[in-house]
C-alpha atoms as a PDB file:
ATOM      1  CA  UNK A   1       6.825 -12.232   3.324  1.00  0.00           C
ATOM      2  CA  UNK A   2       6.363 -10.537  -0.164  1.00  0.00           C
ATOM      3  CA  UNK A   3       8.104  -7.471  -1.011  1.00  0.00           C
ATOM      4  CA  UNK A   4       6.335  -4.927  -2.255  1.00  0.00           C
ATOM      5  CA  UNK A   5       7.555  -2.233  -4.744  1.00  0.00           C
ATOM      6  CA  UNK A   6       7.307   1.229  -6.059  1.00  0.00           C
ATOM      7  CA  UNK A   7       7.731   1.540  -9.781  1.00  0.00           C
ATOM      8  CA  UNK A   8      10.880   3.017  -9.693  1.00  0.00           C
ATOM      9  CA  UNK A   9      12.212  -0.177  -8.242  1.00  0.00           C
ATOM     10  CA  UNK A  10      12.586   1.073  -4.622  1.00  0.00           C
ATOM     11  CA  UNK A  11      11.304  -1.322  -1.757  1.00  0.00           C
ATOM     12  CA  UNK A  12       8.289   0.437   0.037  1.00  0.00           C
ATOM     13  CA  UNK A  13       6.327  -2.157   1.512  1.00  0.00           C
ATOM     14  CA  UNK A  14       5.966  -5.927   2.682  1.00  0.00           C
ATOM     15  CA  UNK A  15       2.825  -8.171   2.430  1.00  0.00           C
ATOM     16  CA  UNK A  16       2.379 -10.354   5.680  1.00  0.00           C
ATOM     17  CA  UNK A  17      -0.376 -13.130   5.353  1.00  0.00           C
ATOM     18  CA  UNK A  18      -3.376 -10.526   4.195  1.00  0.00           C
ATOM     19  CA  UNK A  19      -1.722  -7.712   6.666  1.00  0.00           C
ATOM     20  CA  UNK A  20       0.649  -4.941   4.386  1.00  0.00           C
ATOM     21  CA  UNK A  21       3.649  -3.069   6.685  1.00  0.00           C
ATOM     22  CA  UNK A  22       5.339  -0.405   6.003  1.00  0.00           C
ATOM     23  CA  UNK A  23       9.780  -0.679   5.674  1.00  0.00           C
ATOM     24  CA  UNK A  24       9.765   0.279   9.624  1.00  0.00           C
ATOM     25  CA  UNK A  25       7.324  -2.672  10.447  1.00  0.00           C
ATOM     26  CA  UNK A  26       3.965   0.042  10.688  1.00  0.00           C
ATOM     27  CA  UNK A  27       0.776  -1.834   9.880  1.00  0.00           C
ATOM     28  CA  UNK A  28      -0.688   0.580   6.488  1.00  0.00           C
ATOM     29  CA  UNK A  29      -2.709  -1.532   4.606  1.00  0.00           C
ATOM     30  CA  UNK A  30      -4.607  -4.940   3.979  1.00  0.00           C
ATOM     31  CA  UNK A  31      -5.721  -7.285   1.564  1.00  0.00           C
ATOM     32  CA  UNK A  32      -8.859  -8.324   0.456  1.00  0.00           C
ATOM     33  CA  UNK A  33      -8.288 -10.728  -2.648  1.00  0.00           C
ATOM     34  CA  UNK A  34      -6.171  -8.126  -4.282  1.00  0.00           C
ATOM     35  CA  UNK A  35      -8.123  -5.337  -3.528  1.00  0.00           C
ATOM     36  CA  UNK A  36      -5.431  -3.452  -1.354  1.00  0.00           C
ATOM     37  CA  UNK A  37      -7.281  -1.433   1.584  1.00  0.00           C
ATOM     38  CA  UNK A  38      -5.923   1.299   3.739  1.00  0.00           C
ATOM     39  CA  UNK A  39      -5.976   1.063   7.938  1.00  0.00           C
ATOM     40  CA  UNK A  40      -8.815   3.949   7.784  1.00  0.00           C
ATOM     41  CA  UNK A  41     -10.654   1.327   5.210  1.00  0.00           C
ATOM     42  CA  UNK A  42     -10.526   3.301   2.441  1.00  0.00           C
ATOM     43  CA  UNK A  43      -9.410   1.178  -1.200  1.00  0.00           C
ATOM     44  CA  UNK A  44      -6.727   2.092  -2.581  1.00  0.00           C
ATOM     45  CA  UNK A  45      -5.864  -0.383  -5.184  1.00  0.00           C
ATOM     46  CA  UNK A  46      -4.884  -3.551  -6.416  1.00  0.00           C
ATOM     47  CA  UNK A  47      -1.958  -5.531  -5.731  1.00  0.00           C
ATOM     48  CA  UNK A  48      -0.742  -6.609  -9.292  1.00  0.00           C
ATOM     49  CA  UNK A  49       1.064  -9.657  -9.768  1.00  0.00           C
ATOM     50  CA  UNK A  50       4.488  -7.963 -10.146  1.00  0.00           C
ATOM     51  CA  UNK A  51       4.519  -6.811  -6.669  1.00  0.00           C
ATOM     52  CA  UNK A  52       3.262  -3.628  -7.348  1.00  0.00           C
ATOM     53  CA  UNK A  53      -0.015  -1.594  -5.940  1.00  0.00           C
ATOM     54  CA  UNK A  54      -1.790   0.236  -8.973  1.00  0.00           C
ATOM     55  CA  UNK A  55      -4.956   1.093  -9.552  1.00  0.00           C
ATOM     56  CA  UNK A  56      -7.236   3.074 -12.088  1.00  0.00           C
ATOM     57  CA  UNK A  57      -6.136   6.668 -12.577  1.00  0.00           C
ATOM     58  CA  UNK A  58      -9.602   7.558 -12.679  1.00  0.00           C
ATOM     59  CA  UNK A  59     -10.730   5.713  -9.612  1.00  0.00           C
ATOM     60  CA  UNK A  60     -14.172   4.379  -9.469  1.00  0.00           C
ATOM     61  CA  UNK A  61     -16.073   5.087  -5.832  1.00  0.00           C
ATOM     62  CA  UNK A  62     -16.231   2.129  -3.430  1.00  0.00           C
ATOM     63  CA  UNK A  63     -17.719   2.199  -0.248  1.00  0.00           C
ATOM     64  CA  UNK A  64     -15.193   1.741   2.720  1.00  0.00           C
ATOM     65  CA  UNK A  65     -14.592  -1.475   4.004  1.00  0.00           C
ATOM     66  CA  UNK A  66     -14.315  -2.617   7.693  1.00  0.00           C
ATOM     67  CA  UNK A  67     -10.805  -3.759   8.702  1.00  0.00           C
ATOM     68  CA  UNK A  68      -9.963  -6.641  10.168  1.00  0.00           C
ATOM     69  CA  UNK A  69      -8.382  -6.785  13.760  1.00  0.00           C
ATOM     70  CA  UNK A  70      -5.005  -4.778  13.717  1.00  0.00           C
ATOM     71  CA  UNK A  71      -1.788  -6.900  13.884  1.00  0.00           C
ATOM     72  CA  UNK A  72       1.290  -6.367  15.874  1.00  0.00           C
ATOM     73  CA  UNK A  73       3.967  -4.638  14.628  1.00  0.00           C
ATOM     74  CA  UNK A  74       6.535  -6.922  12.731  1.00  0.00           C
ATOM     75  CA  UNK A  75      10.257  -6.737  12.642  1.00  0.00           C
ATOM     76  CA  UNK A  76      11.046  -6.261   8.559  1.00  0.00           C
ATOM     77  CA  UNK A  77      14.130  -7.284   7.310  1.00  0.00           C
ATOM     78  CA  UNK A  78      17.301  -5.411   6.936  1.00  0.00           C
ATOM     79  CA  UNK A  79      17.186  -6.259   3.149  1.00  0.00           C
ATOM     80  CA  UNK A  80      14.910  -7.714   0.485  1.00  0.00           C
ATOM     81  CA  UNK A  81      15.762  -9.729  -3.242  1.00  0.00           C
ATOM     82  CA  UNK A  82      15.708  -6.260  -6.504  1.00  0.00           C
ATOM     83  CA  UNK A  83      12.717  -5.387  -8.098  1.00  0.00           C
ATOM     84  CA  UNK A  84      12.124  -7.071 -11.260  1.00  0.00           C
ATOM     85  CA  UNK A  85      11.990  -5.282 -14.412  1.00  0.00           C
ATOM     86  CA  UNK A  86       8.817  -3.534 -14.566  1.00  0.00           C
ATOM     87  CA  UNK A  87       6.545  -3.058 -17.611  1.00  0.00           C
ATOM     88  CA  UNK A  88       5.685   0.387 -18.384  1.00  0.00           C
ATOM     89  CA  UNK A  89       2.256   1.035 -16.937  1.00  0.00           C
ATOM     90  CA  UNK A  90      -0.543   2.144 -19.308  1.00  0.00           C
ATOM     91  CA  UNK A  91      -2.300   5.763 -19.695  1.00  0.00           C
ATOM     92  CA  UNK A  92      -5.335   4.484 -17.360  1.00  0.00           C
ATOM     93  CA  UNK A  93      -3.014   2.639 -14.675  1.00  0.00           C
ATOM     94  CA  UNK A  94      -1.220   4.562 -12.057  1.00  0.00           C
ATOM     95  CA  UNK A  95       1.130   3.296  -9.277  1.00  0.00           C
ATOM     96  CA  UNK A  96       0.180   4.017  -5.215  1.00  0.00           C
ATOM     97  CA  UNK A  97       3.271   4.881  -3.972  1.00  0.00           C
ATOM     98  CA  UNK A  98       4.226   7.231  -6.768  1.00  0.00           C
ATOM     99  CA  UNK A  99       0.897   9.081  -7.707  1.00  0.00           C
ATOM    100  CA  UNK A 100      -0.096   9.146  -3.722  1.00  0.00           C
ATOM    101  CA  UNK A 101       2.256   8.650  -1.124  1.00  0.00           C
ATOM    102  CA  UNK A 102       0.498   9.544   1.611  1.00  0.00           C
ATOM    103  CA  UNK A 103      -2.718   7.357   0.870  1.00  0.00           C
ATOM    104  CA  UNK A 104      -0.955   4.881   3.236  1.00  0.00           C
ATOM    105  CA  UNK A 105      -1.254   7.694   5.924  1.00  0.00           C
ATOM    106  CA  UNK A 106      -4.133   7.351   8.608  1.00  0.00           C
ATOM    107  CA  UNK A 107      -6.648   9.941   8.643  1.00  0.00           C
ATOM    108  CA  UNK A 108      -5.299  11.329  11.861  1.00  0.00           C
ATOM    109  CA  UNK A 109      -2.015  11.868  10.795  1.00  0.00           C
ATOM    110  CA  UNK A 110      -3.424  14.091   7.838  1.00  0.00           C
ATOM    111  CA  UNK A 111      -5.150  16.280  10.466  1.00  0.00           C
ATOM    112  CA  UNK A 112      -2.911  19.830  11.683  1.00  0.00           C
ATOM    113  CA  UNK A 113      -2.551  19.595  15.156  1.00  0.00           C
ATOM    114  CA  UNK A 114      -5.284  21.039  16.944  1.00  0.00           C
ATOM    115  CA  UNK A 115      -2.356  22.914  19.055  1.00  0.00           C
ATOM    116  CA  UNK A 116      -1.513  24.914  16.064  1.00  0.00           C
END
């Protein structure tokens, strides 16, 4: 298990083999290489190797990518080692959580409700 932060220093996610989970154990992401994926199989980054996901402010278009067979939910734990000391992040270089929160979010879950 690999923690995964924000660049604030706030624990946001945890890398499982190639499978990325959310603080409440929710399958959001994967890994292929670095390339960081979202459940919908859209990219959405890279994981750098400070535990961070960034990626290109202006972001280049990449077709979407099959993903692989969803996991079962995990059981994170109740606390994880600080974030390092990050290094300030260029002009061109933006981090996921921060810039776009809700890229992690399935497409459904964007979607109003068809009740409203």
């Amino acid at each position: 298990m690999l923690p995964i932060y924000c660049s604030n220093g706030e624990w946001t996610a945890i890398l499982v083999g190639i499978y990325i989970f959310d603080t409440h154990g929710e399958w959001i992401a994967w890994l292929d290489g670095t390339h960081v994926y979202t459940r919908d199989g859209m990219y959405a980054g890279y994981l750098a190797n400070d535990g961070r996901i960034l990626r290109q402010r202006v972001l280049e278009g990449r077709p979407m990518r099959p993903c692989p067979p969803a996991p079962a939910k995990i059981k994170p734990p109740s606390k994880v080692p600080l974030a390092p000391m990050f290094a300030e992040l260029p002009w061109h270089v933006v981090d996921c959580f921060e810039e776009d929160p809700d890229i992690f979010m399935r497409i459904s879950d964007l979607r109003p409700d068809w009740e409203d």
